[in-house]
C-alpha atoms as a PDB file:
ATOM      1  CA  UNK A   1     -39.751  38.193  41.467  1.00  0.00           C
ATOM      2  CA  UNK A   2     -40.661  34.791  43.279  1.00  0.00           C
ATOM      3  CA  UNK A   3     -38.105  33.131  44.520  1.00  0.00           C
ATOM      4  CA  UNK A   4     -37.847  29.316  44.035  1.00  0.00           C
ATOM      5  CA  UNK A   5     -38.455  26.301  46.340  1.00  0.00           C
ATOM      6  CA  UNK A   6     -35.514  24.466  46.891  1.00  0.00           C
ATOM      7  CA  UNK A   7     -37.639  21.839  48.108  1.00  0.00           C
ATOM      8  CA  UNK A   8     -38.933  21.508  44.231  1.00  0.00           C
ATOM      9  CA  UNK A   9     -35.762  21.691  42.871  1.00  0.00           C
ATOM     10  CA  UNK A  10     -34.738  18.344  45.023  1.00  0.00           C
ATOM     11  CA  UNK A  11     -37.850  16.214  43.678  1.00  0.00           C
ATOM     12  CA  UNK A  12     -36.673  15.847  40.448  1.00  0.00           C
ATOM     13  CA  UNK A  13     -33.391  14.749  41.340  1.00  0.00           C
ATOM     14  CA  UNK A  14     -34.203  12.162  44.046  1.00  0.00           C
ATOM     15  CA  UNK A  15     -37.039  10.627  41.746  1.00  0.00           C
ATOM     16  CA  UNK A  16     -34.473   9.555  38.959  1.00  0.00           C
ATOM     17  CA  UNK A  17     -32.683   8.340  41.968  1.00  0.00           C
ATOM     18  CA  UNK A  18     -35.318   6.153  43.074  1.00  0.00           C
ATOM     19  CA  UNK A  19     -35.761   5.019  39.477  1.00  0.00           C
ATOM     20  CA  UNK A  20     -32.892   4.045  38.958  1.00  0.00           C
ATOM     21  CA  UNK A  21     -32.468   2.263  42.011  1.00  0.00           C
ATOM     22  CA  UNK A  22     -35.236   0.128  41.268  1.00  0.00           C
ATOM     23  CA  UNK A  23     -33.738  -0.864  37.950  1.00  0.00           C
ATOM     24  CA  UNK A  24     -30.974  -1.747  39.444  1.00  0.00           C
ATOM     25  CA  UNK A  25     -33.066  -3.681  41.935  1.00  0.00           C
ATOM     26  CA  UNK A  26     -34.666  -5.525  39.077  1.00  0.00           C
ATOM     27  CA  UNK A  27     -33.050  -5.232  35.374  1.00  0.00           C
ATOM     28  CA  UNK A  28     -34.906  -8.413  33.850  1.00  0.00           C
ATOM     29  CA  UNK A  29     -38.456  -7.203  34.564  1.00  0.00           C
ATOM     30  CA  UNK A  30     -37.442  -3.639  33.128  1.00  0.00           C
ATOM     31  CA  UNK A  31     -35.855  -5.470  29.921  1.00  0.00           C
ATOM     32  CA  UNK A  32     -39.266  -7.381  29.249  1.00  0.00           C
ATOM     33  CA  UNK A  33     -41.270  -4.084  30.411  1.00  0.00           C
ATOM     34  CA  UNK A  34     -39.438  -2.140  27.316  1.00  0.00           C
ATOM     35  CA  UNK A  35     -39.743  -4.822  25.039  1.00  0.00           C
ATOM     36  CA  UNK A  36     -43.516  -5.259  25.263  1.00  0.00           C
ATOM     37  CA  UNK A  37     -43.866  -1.470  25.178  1.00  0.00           C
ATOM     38  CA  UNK A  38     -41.655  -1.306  21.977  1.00  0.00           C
ATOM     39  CA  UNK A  39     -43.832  -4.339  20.417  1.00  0.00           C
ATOM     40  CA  UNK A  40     -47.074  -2.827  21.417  1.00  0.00           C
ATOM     41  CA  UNK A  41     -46.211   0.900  19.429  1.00  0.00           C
ATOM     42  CA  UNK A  42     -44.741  -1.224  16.255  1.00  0.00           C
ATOM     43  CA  UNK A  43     -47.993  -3.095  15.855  1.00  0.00           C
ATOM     44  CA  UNK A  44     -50.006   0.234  16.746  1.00  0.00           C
ATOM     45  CA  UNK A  45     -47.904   1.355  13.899  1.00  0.00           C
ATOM     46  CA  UNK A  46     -47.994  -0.921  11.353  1.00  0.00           C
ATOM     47  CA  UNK A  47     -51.781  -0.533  11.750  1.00  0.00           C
ATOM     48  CA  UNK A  48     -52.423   2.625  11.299  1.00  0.00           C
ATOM     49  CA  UNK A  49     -49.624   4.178   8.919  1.00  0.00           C
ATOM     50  CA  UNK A  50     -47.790   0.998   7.456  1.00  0.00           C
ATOM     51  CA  UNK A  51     -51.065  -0.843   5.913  1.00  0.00           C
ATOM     52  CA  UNK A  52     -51.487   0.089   2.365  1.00  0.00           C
ATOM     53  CA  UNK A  53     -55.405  -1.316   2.166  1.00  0.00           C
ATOM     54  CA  UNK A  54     -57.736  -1.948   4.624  1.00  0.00           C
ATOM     55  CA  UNK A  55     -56.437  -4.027   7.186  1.00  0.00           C
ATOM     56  CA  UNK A  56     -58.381  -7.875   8.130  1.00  0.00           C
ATOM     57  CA  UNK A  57     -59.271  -6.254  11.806  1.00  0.00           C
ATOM     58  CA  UNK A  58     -59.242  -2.931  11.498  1.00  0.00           C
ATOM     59  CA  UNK A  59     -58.813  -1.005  14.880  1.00  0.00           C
ATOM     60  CA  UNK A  60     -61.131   1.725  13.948  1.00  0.00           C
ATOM     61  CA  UNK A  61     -64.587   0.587  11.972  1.00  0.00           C
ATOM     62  CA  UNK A  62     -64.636   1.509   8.824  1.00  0.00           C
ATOM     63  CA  UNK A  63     -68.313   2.205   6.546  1.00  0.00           C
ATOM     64  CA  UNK A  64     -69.054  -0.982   4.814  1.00  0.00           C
ATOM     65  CA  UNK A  65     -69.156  -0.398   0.876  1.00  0.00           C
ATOM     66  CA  UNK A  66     -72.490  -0.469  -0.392  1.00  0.00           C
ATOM     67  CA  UNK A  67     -73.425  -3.247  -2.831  1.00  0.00           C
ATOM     68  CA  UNK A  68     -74.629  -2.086  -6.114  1.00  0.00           C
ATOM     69  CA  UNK A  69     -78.560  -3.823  -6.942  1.00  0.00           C
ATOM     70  CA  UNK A  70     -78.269  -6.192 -10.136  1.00  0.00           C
ATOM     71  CA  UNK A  71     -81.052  -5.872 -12.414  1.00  0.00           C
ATOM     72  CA  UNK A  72     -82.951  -8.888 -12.716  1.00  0.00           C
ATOM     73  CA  UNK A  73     -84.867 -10.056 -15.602  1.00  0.00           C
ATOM     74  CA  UNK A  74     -88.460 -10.628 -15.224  1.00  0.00           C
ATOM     75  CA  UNK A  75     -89.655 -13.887 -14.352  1.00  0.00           C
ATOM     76  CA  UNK A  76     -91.612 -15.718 -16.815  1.00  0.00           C
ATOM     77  CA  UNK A  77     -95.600 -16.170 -16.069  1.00  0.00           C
ATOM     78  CA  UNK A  78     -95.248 -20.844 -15.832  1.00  0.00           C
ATOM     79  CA  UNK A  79     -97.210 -22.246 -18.248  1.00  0.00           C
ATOM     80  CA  UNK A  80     -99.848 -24.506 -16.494  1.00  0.00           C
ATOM     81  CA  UNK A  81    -101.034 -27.682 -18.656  1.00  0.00           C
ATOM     82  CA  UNK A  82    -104.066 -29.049 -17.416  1.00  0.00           C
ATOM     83  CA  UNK A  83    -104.222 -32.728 -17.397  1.00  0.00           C
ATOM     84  CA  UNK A  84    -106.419 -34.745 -19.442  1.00  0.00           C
ATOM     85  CA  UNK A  85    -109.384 -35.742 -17.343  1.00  0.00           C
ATOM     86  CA  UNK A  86    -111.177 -38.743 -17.588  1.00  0.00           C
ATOM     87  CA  UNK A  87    -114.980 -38.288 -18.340  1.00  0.00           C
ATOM     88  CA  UNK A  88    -116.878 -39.442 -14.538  1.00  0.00           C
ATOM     89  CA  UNK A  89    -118.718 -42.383 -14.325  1.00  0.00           C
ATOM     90  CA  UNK A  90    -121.703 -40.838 -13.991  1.00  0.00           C
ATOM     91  CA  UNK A  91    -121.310 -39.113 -17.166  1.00  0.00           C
ATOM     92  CA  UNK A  92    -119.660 -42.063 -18.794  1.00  0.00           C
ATOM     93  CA  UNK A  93    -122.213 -44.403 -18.024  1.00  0.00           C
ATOM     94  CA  UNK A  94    -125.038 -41.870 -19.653  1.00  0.00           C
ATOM     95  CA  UNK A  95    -122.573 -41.535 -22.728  1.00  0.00           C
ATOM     96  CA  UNK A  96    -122.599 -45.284 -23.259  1.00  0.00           C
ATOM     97  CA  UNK A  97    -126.702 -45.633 -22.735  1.00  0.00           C
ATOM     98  CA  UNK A  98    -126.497 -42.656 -25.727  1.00  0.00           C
ATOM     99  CA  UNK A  99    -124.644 -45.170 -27.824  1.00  0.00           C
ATOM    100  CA  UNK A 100    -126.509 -47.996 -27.194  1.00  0.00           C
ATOM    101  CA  UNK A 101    -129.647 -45.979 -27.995  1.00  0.00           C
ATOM    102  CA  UNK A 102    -128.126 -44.680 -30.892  1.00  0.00           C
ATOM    103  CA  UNK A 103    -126.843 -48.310 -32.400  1.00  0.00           C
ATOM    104  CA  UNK A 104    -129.985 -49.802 -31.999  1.00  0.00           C
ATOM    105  CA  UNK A 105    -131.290 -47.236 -33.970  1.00  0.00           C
ATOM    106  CA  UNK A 106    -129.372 -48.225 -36.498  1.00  0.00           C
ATOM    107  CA  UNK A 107    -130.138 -51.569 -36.123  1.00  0.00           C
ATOM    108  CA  UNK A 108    -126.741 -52.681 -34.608  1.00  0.00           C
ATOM    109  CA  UNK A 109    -128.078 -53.618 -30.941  1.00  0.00           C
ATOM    110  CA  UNK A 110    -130.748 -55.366 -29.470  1.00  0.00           C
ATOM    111  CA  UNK A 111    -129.963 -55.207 -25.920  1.00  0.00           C
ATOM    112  CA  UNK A 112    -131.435 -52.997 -23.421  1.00  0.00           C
ATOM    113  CA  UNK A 113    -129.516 -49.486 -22.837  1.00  0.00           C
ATOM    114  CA  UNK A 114    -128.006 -49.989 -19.385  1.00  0.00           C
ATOM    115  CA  UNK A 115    -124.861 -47.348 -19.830  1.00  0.00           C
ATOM    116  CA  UNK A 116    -122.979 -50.766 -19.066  1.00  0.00           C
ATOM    117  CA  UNK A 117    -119.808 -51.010 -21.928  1.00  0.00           C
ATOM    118  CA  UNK A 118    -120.659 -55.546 -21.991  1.00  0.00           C
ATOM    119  CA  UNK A 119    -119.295 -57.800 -24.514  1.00  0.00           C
ATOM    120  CA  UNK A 120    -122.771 -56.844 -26.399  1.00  0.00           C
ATOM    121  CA  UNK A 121    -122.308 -53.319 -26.903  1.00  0.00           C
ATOM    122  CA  UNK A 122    -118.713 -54.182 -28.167  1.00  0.00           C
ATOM    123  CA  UNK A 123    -119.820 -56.435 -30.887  1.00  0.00           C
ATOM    124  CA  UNK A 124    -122.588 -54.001 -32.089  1.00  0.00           C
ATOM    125  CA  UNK A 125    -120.068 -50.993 -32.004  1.00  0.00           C
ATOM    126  CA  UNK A 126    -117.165 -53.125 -34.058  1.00  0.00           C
ATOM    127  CA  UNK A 127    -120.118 -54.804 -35.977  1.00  0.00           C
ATOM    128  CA  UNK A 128    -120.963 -50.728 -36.968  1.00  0.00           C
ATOM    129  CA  UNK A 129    -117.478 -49.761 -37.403  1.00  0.00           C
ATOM    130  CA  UNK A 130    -116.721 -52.381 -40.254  1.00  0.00           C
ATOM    131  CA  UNK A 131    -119.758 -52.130 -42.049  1.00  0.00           C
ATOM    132  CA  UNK A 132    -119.241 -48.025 -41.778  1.00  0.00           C
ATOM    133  CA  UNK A 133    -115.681 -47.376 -42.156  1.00  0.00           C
ATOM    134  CA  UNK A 134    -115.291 -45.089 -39.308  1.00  0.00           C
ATOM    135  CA  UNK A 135    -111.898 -44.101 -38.453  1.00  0.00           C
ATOM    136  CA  UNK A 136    -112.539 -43.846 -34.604  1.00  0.00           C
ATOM    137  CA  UNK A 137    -111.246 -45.878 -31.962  1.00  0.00           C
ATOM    138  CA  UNK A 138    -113.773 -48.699 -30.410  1.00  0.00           C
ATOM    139  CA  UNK A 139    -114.640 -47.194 -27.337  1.00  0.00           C
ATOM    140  CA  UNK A 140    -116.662 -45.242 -25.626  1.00  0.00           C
ATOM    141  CA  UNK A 141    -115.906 -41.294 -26.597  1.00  0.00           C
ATOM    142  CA  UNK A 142    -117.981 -38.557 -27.824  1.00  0.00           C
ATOM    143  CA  UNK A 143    -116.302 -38.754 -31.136  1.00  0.00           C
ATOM    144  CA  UNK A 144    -117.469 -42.672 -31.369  1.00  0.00           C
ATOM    145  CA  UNK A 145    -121.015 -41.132 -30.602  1.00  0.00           C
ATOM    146  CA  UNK A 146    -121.147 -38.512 -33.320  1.00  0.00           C
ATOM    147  CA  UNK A 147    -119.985 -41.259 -35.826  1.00  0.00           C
ATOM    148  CA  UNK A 148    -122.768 -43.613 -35.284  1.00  0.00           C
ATOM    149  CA  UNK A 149    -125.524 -40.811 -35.106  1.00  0.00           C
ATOM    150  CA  UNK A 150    -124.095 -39.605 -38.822  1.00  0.00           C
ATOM    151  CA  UNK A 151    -123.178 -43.236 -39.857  1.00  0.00           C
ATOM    152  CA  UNK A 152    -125.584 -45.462 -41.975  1.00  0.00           C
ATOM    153  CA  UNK A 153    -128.179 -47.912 -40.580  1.00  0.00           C
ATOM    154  CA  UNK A 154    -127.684 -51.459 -41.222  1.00  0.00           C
ATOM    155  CA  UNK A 155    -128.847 -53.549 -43.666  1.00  0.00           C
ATOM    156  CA  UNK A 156    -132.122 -56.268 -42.816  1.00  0.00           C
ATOM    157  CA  UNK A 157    -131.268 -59.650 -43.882  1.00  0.00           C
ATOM    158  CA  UNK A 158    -134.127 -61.717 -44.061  1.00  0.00           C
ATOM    159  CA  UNK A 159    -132.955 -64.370 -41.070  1.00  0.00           C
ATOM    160  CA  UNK A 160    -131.720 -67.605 -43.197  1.00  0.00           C
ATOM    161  CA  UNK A 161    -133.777 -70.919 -43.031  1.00  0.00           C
ATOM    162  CA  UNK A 162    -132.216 -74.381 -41.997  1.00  0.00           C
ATOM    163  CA  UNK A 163    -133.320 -77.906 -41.069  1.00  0.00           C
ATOM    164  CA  UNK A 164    -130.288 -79.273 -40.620  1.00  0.00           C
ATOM    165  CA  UNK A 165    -129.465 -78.975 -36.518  1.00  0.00           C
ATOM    166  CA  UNK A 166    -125.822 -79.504 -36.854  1.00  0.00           C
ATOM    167  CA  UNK A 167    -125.072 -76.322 -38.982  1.00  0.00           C
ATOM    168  CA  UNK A 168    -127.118 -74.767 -36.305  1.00  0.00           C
ATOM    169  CA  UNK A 169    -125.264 -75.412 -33.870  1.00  0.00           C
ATOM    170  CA  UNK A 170    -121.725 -74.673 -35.869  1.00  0.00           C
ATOM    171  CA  UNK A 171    -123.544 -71.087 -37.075  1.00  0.00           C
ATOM    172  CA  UNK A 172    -121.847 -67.960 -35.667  1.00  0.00           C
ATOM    173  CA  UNK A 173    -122.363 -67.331 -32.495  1.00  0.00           C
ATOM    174  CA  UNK A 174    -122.236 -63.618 -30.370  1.00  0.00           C
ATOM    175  CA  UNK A 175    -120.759 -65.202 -27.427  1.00  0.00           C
ATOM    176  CA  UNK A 176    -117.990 -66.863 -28.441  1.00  0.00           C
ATOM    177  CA  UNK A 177    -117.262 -64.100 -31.116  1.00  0.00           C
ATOM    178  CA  UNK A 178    -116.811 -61.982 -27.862  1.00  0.00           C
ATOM    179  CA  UNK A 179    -114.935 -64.701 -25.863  1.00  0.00           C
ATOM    180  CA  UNK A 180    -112.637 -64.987 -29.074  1.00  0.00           C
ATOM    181  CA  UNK A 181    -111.723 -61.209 -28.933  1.00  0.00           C
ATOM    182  CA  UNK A 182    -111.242 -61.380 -25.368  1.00  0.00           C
ATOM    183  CA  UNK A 183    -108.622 -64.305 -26.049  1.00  0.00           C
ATOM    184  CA  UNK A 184    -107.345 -62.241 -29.058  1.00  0.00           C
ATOM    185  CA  UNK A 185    -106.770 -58.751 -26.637  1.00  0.00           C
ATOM    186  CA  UNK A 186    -104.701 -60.792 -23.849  1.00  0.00           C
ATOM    187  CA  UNK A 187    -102.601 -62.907 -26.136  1.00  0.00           C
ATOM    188  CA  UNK A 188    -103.784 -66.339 -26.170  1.00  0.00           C
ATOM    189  CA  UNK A 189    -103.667 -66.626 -29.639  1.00  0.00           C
ATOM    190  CA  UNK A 190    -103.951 -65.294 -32.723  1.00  0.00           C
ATOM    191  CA  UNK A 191    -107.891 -65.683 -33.105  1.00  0.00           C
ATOM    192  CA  UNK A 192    -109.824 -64.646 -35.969  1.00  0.00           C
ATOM    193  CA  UNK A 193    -112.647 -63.404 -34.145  1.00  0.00           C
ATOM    194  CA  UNK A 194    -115.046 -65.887 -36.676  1.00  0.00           C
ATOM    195  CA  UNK A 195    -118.148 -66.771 -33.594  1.00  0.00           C
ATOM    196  CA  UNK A 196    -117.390 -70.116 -34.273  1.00  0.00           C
ATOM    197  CA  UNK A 197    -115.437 -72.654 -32.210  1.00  0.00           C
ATOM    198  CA  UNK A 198    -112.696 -73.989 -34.200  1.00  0.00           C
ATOM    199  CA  UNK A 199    -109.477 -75.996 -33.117  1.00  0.00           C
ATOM    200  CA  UNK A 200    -107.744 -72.413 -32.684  1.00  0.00           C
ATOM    201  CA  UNK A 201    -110.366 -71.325 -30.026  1.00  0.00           C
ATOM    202  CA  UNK A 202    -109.754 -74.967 -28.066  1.00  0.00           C
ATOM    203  CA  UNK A 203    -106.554 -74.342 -28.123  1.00  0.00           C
ATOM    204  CA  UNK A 204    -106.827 -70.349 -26.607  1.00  0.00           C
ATOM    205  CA  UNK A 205    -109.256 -71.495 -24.087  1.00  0.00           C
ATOM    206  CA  UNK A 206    -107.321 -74.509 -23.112  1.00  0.00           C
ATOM    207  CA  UNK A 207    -103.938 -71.988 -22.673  1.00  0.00           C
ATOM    208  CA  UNK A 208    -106.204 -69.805 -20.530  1.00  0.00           C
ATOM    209  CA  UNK A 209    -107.293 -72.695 -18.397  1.00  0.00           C
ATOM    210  CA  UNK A 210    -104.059 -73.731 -17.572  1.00  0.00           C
ATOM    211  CA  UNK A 211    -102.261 -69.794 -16.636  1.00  0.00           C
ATOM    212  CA  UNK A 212    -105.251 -69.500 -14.044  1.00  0.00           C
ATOM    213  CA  UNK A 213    -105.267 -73.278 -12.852  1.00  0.00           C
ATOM    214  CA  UNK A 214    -108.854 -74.038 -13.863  1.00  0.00           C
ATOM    215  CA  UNK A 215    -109.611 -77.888 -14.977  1.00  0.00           C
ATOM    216  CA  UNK A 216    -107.942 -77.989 -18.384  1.00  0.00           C
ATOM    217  CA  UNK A 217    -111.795 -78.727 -20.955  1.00  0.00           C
ATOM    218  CA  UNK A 218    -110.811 -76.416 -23.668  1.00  0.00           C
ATOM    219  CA  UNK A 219    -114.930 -76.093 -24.129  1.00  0.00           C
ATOM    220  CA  UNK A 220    -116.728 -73.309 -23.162  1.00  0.00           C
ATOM    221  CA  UNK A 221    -118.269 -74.027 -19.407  1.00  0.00           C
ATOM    222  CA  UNK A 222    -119.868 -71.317 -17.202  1.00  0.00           C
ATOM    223  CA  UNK A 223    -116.181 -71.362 -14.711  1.00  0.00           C
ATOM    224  CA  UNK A 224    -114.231 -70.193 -17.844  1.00  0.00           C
ATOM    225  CA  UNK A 225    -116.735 -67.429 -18.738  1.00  0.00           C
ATOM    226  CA  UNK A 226    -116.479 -65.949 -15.030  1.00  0.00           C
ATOM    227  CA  UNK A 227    -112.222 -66.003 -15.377  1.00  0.00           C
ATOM    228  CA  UNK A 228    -112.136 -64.684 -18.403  1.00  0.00           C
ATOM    229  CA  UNK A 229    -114.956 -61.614 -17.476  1.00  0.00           C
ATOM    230  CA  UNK A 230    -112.881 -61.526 -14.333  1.00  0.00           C
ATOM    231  CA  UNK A 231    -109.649 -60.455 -16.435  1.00  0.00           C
ATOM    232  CA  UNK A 232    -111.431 -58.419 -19.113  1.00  0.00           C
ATOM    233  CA  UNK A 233    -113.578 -56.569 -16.533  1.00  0.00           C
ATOM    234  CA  UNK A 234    -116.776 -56.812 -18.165  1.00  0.00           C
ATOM    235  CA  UNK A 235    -119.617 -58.871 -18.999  1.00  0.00           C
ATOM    236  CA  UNK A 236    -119.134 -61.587 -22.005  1.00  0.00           C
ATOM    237  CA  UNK A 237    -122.680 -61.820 -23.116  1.00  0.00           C
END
């Protein structure tokens, strides 16, 4: 048999000695020592055997749940409208020389077939809608095109004979039928579109005068005819 080391049996002894010297030596910093130690193993604690779910900060990472995919319902196809494009100018101005080829045709213009929409080609296309009946709107389209081509030709008058000069002068006239429907369109007046210059069309013109400043004349001079083509956009011929 060994025999034992006294020298061992002394360490334990003199080392609970020393220990408890040095609590002696310093009993607040032991208190505060045991107290943190006892805090530290109640949280460690509470953590890992005292939590019934998952705890906010979990000390040991945990394997996120997976997130289930949610059908989704197929999109649509959008519906895509396309806009309504105006015809170009190049092709509008072709469609109107068609028309005015087509009206004279028919014996409802006499001008030349210049693809320009003037006060003219208006009176010969509203001159062909009354005497027609056409349903169609009064400007330049391809359905106002294929109305005129199927429409009927107008009837020759034999041109009426007068020697008296002042019912010459007080006879219809183109131009101021078109000046009266300018009037008419931007609401000086109600005008019956007649082509002859009445009170009613002195009074229109004089109205006019006076909104754009012009010397008030109520007649018809070459200055009123520019304004008023000025405002319409075209040509009163």
């Amino acid at each position: 048999m060994r025999k034992k080391d006294p020298r061992a049996e002394d360490v334990a002894p003199g080392r609970a000695a020393r220990a408890a010297a040095l609590i002696g030596q310093h009993p607040r910093e032991f208190v505060g020592l045991l107290m943190a130690a006892s805090a530290t193993f109640a949280i460690c604690a509470n953590a890992l055997f005292m939590q019934n779910g998952p705890h906010p900060a979990p000390i040991f990472a945990t394997r996120p749940l997976l997130k289930q995919p949610v059908p989704m319902a197929p999109a649509r196809p959008a519906t895509l409208t396309a806009p309504a494009v105006e015809p170009a100018p190049a092709h509008r101005a072709q469609l109107i020389a068609d028309i005015q080829r087509e009206l004279t045709r028919k014996g409802y213009y006499d001008g030349a077939a210049d693809g320009v929409w003037g006060a003219r080609t208006d009176i010969a296309v509203r001159d062909f809608l009354q005497a027609s009946g056409a349903k169609v709107s009064a400007e330049a389209s391809d359905s106002l095109m294929r109305a005129i081509s199927a429409g009927p030709a107008k009837r020759a008058q034999p041109p009426a004979r007068s020697n008296d000069p002042i019912a010459e002068l007080i006879a219809p006239s183109k131009r101021v039928l078109a000046i009266q429907r300018a009037l008419a369109d931007f609401g000086y007046g109600q005008l019956k579109p007649s082509g002859v210059y009445d009170p009613e069309t002195r009074a229109a013109i004089e109205k006019f005068e006076r909104d754009h400043r012009l010397p008030v004349t109520g007649q018809i001079s070459d200055r009123f005819v520019r304004a008023l083509a000025g405002m319409t956009g075209r040509p009163l011929e």
